[in-house]
C-alpha atoms as a PDB file:
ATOM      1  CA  UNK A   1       0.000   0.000   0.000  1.00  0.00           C
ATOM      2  CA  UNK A   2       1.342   3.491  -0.685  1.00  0.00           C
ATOM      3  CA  UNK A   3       1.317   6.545   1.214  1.00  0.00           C
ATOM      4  CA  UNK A   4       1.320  10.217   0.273  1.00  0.00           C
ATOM      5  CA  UNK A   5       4.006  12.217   1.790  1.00  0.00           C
ATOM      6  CA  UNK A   6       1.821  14.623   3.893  1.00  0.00           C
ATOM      7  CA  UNK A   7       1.941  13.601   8.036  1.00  0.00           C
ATOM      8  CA  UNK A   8      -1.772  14.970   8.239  1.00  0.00           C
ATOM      9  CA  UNK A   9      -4.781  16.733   6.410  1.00  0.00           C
ATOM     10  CA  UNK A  10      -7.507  18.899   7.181  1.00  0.00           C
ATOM     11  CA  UNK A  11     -10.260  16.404   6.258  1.00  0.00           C
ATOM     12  CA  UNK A  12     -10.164  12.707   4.543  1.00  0.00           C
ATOM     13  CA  UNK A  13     -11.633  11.787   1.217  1.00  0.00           C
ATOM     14  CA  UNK A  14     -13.416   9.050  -0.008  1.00  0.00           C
ATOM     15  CA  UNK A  15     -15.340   8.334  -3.351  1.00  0.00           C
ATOM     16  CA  UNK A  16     -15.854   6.762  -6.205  1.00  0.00           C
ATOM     17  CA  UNK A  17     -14.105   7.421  -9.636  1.00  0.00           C
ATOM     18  CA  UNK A  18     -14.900   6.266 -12.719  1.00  0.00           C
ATOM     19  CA  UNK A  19     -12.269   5.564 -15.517  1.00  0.00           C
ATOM     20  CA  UNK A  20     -14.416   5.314 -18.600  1.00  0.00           C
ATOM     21  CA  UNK A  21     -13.176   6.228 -22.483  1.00  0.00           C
ATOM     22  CA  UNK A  22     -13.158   3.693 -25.840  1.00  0.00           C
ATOM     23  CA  UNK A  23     -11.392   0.928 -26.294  1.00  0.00           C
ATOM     24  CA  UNK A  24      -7.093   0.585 -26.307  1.00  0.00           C
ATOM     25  CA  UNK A  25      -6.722   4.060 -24.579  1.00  0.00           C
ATOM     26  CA  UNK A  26      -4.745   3.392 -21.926  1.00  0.00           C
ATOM     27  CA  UNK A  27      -7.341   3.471 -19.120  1.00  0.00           C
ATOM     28  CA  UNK A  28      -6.346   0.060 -17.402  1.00  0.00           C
ATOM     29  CA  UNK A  29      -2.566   1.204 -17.297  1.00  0.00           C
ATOM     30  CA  UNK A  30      -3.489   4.508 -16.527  1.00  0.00           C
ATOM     31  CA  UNK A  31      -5.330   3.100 -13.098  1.00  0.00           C
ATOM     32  CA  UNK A  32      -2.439   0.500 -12.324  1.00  0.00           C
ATOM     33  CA  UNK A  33      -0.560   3.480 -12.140  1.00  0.00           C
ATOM     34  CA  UNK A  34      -2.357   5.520  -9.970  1.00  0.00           C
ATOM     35  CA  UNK A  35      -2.905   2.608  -7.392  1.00  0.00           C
ATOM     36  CA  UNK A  36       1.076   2.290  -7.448  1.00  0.00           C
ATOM     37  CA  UNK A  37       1.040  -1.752  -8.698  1.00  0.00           C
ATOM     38  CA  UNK A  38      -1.142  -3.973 -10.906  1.00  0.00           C
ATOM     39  CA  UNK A  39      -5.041  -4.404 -10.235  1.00  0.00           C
ATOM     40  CA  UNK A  40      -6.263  -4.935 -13.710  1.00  0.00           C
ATOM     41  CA  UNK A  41      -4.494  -6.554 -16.624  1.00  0.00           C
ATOM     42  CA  UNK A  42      -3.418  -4.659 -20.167  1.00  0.00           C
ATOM     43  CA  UNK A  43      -2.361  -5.450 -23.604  1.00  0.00           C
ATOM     44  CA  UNK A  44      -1.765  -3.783 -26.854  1.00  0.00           C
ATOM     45  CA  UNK A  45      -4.961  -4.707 -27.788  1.00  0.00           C
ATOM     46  CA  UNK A  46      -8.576  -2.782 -27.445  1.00  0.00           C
ATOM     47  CA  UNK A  47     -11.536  -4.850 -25.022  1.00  0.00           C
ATOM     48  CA  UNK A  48      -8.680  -6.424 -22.780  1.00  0.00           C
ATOM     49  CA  UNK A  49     -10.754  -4.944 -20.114  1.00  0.00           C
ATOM     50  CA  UNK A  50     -14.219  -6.974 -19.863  1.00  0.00           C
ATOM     51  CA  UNK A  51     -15.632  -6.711 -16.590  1.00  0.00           C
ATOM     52  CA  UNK A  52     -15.999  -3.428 -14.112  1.00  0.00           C
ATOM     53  CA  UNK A  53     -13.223  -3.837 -11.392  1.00  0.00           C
ATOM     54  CA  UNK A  54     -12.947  -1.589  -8.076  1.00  0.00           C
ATOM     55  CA  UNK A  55      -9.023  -0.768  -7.681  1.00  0.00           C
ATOM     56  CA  UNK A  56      -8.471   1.123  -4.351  1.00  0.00           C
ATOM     57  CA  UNK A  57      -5.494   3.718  -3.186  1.00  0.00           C
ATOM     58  CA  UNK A  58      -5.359   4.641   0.259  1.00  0.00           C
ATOM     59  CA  UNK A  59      -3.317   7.154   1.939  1.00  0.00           C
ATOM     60  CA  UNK A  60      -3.640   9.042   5.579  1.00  0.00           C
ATOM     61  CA  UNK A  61      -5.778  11.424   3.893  1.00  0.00           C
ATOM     62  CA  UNK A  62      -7.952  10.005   1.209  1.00  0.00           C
ATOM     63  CA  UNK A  63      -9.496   7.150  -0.368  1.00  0.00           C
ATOM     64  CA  UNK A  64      -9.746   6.895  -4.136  1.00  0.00           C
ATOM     65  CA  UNK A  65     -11.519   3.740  -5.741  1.00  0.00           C
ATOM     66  CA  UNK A  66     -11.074   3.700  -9.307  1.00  0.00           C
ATOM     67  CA  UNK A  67     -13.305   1.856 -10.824  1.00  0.00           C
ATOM     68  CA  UNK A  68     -11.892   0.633 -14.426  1.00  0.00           C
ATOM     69  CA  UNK A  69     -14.143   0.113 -16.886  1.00  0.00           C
ATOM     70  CA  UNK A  70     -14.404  -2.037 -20.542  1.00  0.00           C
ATOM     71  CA  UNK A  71     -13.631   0.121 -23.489  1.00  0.00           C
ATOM     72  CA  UNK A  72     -17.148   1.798 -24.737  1.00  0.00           C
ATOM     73  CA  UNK A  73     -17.531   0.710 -28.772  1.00  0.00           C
ATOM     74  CA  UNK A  74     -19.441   1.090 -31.426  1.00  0.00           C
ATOM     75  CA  UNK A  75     -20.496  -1.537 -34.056  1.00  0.00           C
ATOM     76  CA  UNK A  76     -22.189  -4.050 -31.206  1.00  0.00           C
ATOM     77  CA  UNK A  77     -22.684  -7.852 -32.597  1.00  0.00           C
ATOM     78  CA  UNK A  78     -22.140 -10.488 -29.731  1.00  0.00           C
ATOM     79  CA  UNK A  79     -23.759 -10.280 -26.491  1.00  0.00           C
ATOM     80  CA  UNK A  80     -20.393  -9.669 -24.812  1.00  0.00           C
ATOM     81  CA  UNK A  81     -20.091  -6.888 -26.639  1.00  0.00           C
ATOM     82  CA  UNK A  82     -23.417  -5.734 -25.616  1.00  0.00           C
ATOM     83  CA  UNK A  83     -22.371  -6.759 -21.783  1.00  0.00           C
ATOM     84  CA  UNK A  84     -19.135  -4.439 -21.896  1.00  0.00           C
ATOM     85  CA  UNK A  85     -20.949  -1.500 -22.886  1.00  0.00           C
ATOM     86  CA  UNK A  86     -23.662  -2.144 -19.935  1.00  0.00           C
ATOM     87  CA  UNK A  87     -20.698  -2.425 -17.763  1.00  0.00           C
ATOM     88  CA  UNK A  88     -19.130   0.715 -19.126  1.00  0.00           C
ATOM     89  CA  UNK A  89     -22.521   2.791 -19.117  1.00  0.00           C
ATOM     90  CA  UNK A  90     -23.351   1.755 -15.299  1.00  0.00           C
ATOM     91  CA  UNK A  91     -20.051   2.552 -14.109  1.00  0.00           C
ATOM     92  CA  UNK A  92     -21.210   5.950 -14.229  1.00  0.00           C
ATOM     93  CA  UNK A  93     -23.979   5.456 -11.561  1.00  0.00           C
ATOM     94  CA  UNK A  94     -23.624   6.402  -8.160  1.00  0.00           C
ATOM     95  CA  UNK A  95     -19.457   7.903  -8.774  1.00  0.00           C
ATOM     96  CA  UNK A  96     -18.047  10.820  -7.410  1.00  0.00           C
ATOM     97  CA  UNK A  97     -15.944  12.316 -10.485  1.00  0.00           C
ATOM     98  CA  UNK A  98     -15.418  11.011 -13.697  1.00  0.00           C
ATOM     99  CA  UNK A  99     -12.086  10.522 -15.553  1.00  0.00           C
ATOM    100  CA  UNK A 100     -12.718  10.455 -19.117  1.00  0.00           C
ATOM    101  CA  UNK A 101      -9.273   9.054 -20.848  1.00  0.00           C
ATOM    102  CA  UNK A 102      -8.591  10.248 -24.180  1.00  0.00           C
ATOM    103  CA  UNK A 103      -5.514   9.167 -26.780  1.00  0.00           C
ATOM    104  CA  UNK A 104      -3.452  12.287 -27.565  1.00  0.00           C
ATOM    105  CA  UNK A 105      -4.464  14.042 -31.162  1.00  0.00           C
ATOM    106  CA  UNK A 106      -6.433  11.232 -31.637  1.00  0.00           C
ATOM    107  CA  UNK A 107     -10.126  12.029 -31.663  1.00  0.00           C
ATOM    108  CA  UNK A 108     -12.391   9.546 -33.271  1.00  0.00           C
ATOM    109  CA  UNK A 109     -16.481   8.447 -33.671  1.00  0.00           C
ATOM    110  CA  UNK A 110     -16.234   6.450 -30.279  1.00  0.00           C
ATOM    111  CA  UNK A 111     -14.370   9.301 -28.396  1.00  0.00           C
ATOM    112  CA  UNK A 112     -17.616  11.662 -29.778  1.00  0.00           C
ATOM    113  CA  UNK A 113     -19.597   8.699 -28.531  1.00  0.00           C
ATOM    114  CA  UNK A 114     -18.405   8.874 -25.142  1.00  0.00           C
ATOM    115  CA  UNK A 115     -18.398  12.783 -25.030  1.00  0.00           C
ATOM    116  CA  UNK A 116     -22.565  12.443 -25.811  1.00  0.00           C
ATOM    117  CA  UNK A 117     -22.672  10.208 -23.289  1.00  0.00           C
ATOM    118  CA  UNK A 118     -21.068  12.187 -20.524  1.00  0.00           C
ATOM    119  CA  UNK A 119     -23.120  15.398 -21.521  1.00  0.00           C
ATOM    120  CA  UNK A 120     -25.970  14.584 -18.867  1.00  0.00           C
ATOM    121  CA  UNK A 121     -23.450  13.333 -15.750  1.00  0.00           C
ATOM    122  CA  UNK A 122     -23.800  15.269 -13.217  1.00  0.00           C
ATOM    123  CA  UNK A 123     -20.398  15.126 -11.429  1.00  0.00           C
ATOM    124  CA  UNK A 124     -17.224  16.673 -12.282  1.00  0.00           C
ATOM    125  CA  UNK A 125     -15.653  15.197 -15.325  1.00  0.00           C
ATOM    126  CA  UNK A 126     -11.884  15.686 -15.962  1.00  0.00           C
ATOM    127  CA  UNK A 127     -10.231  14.667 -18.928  1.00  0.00           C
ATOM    128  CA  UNK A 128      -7.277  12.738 -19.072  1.00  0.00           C
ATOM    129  CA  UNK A 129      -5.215  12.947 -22.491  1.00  0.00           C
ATOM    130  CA  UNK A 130      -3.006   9.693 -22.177  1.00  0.00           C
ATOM    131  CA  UNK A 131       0.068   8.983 -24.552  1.00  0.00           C
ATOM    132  CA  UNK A 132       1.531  12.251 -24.842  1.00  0.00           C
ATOM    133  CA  UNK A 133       4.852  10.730 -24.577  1.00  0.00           C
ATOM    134  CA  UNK A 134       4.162   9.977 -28.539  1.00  0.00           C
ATOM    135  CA  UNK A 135       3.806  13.792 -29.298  1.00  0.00           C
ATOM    136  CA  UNK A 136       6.794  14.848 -30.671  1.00  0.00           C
ATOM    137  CA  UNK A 137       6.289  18.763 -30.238  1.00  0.00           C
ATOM    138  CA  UNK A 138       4.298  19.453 -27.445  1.00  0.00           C
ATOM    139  CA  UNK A 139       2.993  22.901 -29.202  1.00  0.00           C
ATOM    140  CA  UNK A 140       1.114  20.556 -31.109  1.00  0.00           C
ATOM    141  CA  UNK A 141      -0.594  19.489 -28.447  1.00  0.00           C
ATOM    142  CA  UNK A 142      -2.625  22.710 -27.826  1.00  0.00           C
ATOM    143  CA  UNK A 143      -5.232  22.689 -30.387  1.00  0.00           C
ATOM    144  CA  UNK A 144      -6.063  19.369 -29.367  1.00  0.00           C
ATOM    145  CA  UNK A 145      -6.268  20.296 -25.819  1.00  0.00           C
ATOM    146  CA  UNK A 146      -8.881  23.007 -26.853  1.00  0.00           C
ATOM    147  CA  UNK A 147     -10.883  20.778 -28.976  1.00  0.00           C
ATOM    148  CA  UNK A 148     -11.647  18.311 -26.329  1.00  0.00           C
ATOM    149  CA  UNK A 149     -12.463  21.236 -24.064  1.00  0.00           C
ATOM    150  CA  UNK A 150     -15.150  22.575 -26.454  1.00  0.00           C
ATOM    151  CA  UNK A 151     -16.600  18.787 -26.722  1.00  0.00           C
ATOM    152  CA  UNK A 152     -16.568  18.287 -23.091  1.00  0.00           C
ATOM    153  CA  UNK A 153     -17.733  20.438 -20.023  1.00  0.00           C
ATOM    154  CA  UNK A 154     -14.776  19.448 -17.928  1.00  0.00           C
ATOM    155  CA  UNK A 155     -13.526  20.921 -14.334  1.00  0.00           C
ATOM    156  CA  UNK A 156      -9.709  20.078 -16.110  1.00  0.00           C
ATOM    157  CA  UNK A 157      -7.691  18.745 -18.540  1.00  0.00           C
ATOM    158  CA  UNK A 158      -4.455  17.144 -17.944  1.00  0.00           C
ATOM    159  CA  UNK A 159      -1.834  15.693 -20.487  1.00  0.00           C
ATOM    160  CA  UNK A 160      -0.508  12.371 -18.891  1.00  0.00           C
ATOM    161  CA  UNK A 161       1.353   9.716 -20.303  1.00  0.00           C
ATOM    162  CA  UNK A 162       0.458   6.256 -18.235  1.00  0.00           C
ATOM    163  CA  UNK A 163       3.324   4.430 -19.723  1.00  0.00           C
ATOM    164  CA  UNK A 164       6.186   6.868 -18.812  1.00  0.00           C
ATOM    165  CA  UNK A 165       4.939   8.441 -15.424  1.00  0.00           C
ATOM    166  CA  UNK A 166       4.263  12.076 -16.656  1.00  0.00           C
ATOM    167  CA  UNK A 167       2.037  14.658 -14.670  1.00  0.00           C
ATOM    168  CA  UNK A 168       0.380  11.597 -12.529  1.00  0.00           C
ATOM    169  CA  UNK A 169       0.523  13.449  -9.594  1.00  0.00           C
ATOM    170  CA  UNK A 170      -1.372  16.360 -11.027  1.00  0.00           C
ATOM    171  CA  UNK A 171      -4.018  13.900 -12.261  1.00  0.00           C
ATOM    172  CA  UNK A 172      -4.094  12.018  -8.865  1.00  0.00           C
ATOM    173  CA  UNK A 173      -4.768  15.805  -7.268  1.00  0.00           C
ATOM    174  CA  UNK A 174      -7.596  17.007  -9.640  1.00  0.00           C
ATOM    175  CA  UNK A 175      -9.553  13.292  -8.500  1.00  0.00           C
ATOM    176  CA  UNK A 176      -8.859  14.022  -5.044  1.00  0.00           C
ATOM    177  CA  UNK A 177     -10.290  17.982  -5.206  1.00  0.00           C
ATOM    178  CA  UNK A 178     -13.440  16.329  -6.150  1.00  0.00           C
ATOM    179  CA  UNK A 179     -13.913  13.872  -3.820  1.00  0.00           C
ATOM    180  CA  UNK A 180     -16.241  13.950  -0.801  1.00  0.00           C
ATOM    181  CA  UNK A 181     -15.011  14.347   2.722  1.00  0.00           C
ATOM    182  CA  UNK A 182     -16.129  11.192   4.553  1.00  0.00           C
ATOM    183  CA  UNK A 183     -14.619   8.012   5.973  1.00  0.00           C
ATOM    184  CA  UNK A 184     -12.953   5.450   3.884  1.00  0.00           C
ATOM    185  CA  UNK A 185     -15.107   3.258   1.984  1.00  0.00           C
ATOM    186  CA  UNK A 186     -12.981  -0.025   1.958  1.00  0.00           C
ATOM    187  CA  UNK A 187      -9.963  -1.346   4.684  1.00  0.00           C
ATOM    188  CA  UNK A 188      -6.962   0.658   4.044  1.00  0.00           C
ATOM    189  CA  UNK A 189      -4.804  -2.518   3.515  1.00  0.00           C
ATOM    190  CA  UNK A 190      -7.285  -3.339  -0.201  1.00  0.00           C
ATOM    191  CA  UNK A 191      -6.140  -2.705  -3.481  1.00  0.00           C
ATOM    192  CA  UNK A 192      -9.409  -4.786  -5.043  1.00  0.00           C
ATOM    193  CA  UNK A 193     -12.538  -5.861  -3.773  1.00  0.00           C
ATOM    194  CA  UNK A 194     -12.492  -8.579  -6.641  1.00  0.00           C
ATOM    195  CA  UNK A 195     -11.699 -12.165  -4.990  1.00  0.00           C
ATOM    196  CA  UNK A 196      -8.379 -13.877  -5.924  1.00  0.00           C
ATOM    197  CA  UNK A 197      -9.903 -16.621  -8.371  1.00  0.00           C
ATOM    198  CA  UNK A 198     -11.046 -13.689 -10.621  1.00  0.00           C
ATOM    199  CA  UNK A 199      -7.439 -11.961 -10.661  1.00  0.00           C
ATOM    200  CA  UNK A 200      -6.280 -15.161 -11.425  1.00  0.00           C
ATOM    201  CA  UNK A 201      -8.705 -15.339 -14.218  1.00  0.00           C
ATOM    202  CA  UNK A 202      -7.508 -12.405 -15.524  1.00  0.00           C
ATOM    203  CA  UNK A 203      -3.794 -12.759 -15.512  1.00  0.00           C
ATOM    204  CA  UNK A 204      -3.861 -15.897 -17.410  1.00  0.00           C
ATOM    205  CA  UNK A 205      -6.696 -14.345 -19.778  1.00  0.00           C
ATOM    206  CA  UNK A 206      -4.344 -11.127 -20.407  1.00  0.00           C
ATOM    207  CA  UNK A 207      -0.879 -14.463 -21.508  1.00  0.00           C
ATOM    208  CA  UNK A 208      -3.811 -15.063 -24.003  1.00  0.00           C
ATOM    209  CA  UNK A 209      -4.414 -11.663 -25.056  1.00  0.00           C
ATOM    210  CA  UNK A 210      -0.704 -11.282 -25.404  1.00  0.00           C
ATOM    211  CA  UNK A 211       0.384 -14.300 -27.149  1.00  0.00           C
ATOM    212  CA  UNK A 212      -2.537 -14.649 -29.505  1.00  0.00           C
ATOM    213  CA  UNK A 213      -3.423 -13.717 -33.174  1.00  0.00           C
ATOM    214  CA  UNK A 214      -5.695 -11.246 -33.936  1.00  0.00           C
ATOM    215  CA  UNK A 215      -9.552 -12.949 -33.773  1.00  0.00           C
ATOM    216  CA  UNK A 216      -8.694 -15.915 -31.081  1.00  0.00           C
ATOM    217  CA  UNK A 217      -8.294 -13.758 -28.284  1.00  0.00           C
ATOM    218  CA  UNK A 218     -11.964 -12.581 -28.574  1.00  0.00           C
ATOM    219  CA  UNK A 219     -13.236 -15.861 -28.702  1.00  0.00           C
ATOM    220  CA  UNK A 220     -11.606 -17.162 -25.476  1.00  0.00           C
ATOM    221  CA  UNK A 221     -12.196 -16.602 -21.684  1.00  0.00           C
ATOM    222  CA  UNK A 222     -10.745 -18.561 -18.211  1.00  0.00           C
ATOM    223  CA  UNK A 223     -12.651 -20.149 -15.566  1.00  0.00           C
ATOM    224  CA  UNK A 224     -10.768 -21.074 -12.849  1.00  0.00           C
ATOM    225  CA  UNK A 225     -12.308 -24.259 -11.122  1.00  0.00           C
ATOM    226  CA  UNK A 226     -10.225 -25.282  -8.588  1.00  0.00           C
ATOM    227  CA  UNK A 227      -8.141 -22.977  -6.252  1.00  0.00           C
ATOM    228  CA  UNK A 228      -6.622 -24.731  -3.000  1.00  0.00           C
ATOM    229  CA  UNK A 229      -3.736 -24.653  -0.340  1.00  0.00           C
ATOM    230  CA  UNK A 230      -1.857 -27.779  -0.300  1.00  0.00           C
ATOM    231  CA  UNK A 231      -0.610 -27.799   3.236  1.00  0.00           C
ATOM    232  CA  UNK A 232       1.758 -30.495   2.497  1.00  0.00           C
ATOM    233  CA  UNK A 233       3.713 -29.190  -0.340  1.00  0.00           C
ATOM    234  CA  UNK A 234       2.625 -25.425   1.079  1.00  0.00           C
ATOM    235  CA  UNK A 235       2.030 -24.055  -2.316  1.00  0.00           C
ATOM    236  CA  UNK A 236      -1.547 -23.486  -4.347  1.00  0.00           C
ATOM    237  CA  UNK A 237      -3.011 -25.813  -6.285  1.00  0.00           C
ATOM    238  CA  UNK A 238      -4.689 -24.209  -9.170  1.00  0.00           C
ATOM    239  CA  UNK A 239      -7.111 -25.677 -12.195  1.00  0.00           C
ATOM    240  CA  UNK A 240      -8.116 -23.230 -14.631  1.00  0.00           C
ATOM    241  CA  UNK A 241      -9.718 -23.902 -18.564  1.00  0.00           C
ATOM    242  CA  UNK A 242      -9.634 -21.958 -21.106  1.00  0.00           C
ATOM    243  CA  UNK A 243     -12.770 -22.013 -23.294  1.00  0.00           C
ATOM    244  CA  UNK A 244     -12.450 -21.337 -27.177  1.00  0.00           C
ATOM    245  CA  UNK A 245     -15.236 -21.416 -29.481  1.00  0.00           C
ATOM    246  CA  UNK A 246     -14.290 -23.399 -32.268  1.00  0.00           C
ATOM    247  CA  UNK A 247     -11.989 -26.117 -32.020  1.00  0.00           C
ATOM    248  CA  UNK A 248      -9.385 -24.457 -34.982  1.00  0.00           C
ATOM    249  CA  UNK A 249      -9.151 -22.165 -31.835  1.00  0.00           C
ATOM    250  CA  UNK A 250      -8.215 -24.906 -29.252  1.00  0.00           C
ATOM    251  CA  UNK A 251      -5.098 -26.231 -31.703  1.00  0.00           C
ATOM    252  CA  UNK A 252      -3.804 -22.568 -31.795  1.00  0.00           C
ATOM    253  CA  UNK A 253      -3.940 -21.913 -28.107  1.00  0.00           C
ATOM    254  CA  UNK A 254      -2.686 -25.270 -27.664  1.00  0.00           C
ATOM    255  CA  UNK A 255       0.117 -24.376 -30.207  1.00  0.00           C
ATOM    256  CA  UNK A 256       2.602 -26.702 -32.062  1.00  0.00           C
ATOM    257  CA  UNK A 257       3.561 -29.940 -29.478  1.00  0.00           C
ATOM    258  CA  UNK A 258       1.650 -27.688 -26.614  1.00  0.00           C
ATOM    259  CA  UNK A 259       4.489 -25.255 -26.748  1.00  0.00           C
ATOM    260  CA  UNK A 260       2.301 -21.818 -26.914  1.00  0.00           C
ATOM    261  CA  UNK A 261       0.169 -23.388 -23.669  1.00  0.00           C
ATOM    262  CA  UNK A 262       3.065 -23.977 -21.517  1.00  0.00           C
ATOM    263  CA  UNK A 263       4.709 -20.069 -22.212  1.00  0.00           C
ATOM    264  CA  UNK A 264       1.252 -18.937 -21.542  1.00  0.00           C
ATOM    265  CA  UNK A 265       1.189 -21.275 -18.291  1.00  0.00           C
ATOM    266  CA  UNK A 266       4.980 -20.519 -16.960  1.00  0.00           C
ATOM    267  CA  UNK A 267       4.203 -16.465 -17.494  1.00  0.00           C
ATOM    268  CA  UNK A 268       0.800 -16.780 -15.933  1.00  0.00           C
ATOM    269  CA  UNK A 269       2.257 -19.081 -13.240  1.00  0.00           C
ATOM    270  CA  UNK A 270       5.186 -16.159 -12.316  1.00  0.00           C
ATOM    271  CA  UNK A 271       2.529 -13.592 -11.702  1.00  0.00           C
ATOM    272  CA  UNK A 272      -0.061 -15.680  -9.809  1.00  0.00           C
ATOM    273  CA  UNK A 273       3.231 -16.183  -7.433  1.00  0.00           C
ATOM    274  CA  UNK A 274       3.786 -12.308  -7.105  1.00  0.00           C
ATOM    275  CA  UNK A 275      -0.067 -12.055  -6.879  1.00  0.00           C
ATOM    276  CA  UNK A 276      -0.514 -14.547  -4.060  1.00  0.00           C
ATOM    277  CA  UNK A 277       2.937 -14.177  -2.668  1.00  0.00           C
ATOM    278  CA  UNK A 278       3.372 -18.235  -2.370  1.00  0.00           C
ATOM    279  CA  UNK A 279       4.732 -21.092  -4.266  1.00  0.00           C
ATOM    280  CA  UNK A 280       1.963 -22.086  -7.320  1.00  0.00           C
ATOM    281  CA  UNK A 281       1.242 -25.139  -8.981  1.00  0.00           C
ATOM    282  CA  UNK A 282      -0.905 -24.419 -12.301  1.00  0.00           C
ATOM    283  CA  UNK A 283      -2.438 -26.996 -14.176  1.00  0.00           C
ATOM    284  CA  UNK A 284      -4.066 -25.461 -17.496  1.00  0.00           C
ATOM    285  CA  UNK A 285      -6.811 -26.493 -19.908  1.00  0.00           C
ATOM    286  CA  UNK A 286      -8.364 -26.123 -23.273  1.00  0.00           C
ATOM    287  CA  UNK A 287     -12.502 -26.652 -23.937  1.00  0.00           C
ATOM    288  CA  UNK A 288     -14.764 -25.630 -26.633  1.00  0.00           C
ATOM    289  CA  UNK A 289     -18.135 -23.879 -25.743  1.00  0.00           C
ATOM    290  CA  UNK A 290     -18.731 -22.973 -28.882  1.00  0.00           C
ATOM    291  CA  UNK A 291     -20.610 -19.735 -29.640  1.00  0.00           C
ATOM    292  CA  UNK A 292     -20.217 -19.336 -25.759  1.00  0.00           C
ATOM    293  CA  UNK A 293     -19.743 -14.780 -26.586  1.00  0.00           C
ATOM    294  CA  UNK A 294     -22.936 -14.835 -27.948  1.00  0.00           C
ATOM    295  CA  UNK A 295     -24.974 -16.658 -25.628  1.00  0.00           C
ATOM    296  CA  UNK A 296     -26.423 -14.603 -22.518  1.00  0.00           C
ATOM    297  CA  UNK A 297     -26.831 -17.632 -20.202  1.00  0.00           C
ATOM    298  CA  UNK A 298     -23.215 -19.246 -21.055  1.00  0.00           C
ATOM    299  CA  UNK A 299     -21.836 -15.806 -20.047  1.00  0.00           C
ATOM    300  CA  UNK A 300     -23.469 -15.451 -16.889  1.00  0.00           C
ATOM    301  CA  UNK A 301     -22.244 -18.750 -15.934  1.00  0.00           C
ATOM    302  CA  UNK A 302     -18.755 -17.781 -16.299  1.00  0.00           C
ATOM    303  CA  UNK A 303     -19.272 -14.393 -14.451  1.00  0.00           C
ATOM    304  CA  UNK A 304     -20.383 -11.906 -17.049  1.00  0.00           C
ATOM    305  CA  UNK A 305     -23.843 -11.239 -15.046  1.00  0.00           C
ATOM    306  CA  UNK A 306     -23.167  -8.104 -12.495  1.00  0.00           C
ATOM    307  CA  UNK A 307     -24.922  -5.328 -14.976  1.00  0.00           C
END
């Protein structure tokens, strides 16, 4: 857990936040940063983020819970598609601030999308332009600074680059201004209020989102089914499948002699250790459900039902 450098504070903070913005902007590494280690999983590719997660900095004088969103998209054809956006849109219920995350000089249909949508919230809305690090000359960063502030009625925009650390602190300090004074929502010692099984879910998912081609990514998710202490070999015992939709699908995740499988196992397997801070034993799985991103009851049996 981090701690801010002041010894005290005229009156603690506590509230919701809520990172919302479209797909592959940086929001998810934009919030690991913030929270000072890793609560929700990234890759260079847009809808890594499929579920609404609660990632929590604490200091002696304020609370922030982040609450990282999917990417909101256009062009909706599967019902997980259609789930993301629900859990996008309600993220903005019941939130103290919003921190809409933007790509620098890089406005598109989706970004005008989410700029509608944010016309009738009622709390402050501040504007995060991520990936200025890739501007060469900053100068030409001002128009686009005044463009977004003519789309959106924001209390501020800051520049920030996720990836290399720039202006975070300002950032952190504009969510903070807005935040209610009250008592701290959650223990000071969480990061998450997700339970371990679904960060585990999620690390190995993200190997897959990493590893993969383009398309098989989208059709794959983990379950994890069995998650136990051995107390004789004092490590975790952990069962997880993969589901694919076709079975093409299951020979590429699989990969040539089970090669691709075991990378994505041993890399999953390192940060499970970090995550749970214990020796791991990882035993991995492929299964077809086919059309299982399409069908509303097969994803709320593997967990997308909260919106």
């Amino acid at each position: 857990m981090q701690q801010d450098n002041q010894p005290s504070c005229e009156a603690f903070r506590a509230g919701f936040v809520s990172m919302i913005g479209r797909p592959n902007v940086g929001k998810s590494t934009l919030v690991n940063e913030l929270i000072g280690q890793k609560i929700t999983i990234t890759a260079p590719r847009p809808q890594t983020t499929r579920h609404r997660i609660h990632a929590i900095k604490s200091t002696s004088c304020y609370q922030i819970v982040l609450v990282d969103t999917p990417g909101l998209h256009q062009g909706i054809r599967k019902s997980l598609n259609r789930y993301m956006n629900r859990a996008a849109k309600s993220a903005l219920v019941d939130v103290d601030a919003v921190v809409f995350v933007v790509e620098a000089n890089k406005w598109t249909r989706e970004d005008e999308a989410v700029a509608r949508l944010l016309s009738d919230v009622k709390v402050p809305i501040i504007v995060a332009i991520n990936k200025v690090d890739r501007v060469k000359a900053k100068y030409d960063l001002l128009p686009f600074i005044e463009k977004v502030a003519n789309k959106v009625k924001a209390k501020a925009v800051v520049p920030v680059s996720a990836y290399r650390k720039i202006n975070l602190d300002a950032l952190e300090q504009e969510i903070v201004a807005c935040l209610p004074e009250q008592p701290a929502i959650f223990p000071q010692d969480y990061v998450t209020d997700r339970p371990t099984r679904f960060l585990v879910a999620e690390i190995i998912r993200e190997k897959l989102m990493r590893y993969l081609g383009d398309e098989v990514p989208y059709g794959t998710t983990v379950e994890v089914e069995q998650m136990q202490w051995d107390e004789a070999a004092q490590r975790w015992v952990i069962h997880a499948t993969i589901m694919v939709e076709r079975t093409g699908q299951k020979a590429i995740v699989i990969g040539e002699d089970g090669r691709l499988i075991k990378k994505i196992g041993t890399e999953a397997r390192q940060d499970i250790i970090n995550l749970l801070d214990a020796r791991v034993h990882l035993e991995l799985w492929v299964k077809v459900k086919s059309n299982w991103s399409d069908d509303d009851r097969a994803l709320a049996s593997l967990g997308y039902n909260e919106v």
